[in-house]
Protein backbone atom coordinates (compact mmCIF):
# COMPACT_ATOMS: atom_id res chain seq x y z
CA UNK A 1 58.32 95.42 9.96
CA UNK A 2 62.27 94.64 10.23
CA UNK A 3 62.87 98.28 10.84
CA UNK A 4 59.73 98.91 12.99
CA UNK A 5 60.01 100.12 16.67
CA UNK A 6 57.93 98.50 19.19
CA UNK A 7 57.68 99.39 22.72
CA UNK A 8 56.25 97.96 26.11
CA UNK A 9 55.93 98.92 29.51
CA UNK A 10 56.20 97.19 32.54
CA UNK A 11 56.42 97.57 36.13
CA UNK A 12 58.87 96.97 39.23
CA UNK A 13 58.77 97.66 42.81
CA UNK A 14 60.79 100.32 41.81
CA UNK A 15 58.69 101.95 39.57
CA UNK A 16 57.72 101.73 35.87
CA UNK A 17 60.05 100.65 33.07
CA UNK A 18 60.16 100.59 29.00
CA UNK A 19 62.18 98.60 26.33
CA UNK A 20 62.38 98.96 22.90
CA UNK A 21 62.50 96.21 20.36
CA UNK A 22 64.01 96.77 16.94
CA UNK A 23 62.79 93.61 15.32
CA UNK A 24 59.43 92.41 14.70
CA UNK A 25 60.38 88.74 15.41
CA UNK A 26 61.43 89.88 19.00
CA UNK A 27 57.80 91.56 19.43
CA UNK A 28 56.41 88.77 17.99
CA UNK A 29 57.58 86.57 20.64
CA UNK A 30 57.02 88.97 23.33
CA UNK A 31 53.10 89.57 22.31
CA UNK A 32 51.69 86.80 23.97
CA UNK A 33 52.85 87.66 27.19
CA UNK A 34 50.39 90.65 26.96
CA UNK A 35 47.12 87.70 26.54
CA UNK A 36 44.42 88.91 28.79
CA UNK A 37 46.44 92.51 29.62
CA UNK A 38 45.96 94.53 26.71
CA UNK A 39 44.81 97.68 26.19
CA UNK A 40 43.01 97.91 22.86
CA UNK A 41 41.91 101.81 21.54
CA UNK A 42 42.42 104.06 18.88
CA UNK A 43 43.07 107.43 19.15
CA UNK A 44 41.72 110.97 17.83
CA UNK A 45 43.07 114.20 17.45
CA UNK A 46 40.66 117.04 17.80
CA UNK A 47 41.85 120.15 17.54
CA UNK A 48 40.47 122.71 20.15
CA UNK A 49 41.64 126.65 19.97
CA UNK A 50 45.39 126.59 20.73
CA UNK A 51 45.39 123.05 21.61
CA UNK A 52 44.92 119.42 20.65
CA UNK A 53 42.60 117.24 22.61
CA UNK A 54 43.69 113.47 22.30
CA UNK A 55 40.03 111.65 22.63
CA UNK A 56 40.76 107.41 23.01
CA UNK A 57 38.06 104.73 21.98
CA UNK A 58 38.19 101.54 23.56
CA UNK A 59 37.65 98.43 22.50
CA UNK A 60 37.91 95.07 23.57
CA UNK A 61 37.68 94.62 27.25
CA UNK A 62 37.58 98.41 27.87
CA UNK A 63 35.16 98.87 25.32
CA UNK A 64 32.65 101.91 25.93
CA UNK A 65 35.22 103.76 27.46
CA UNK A 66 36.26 107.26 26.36
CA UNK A 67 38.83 109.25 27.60
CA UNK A 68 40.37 112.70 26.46
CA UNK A 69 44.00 114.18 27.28
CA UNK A 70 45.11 117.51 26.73
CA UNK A 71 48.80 118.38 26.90
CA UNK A 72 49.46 122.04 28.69
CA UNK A 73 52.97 124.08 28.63
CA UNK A 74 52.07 125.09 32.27
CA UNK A 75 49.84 125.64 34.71
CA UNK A 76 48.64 128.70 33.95
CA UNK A 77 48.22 127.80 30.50
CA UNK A 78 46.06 124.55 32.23
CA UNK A 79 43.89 127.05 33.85
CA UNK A 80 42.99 129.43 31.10
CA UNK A 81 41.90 126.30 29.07
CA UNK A 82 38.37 126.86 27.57
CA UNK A 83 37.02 123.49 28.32
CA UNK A 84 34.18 122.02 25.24
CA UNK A 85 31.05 120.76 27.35
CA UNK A 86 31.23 117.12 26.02
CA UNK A 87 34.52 116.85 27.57
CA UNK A 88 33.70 114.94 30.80
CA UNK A 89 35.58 114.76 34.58
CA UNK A 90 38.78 115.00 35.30
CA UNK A 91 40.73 111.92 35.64
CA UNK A 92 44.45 112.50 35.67
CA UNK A 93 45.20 112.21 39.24
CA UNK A 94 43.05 109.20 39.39
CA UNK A 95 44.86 105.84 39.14
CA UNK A 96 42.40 103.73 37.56
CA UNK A 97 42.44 105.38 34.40
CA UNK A 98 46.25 104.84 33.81
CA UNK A 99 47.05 101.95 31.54
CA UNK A 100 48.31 99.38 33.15
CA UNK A 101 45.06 99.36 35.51
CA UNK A 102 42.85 99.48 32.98
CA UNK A 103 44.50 96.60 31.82
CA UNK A 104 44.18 94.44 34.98
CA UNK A 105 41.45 95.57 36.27
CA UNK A 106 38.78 96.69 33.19
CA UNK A 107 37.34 100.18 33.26
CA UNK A 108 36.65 102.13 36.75
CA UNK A 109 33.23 101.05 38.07
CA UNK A 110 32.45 97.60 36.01
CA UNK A 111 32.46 94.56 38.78
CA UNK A 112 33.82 91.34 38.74
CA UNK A 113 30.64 90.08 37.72
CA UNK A 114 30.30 92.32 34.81
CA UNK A 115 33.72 91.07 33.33
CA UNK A 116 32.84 87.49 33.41
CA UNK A 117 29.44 87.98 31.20
């Protein structure tokens, strides 16, 4: 994957930060810094009316978890949304559903003890 474009995300005191590496050799060496911090899912576009909900699978150390995003022009347009009954709470605002949490700290609600089973 010469041409291939690879990014990552980390985080400052300053806030968060991405880079972008061209080469696969240069991801390649930066992969293993991720061991133990990765968040593994694939992702599902369902179409819904107007709109796309993005539904992501977990797997891995997250696995079981399901969460849904749907992208709105405004707020308006957030409020009119015709919401399908299997989608569940809403998480946005909540910070231990963004990725880097999930990826130090597992899914909301499982306990230390949990994680080492």
């Amino acid at each position: 994957m010469e041409n291939g474009l690879h990014t990552w995300t980390g985080s400052s005191r300053r806030g968060g930060h991405g880079h972008a590496a061209n080469r696969a050799d240069t991801f390649a060496s930066l992969w293993p810094l991720t061991e133990g911090r990765r968040v593994e899912k694939v992702r599902y576009r369902v179409p819904w009316g107007a709109h796309t909900i993005e539904v992501d699978v977990y797997d891995g150390a997250l696995q079981g978890l399901v969460t849904a995003e749907v992208e709105f022009g405004s707020e308006p347009d957030s409020a009119r949304f015709a919401r399908p009954d299997w989608l569940g709470p809403e998480v946005t605002d909540d910070p231990r559903y963004q990725n880097q949490h999930l990826a130090l700290h597992g899914p909301p609600g499982r306990t230390k003890l949990e994680e080492r089973r």
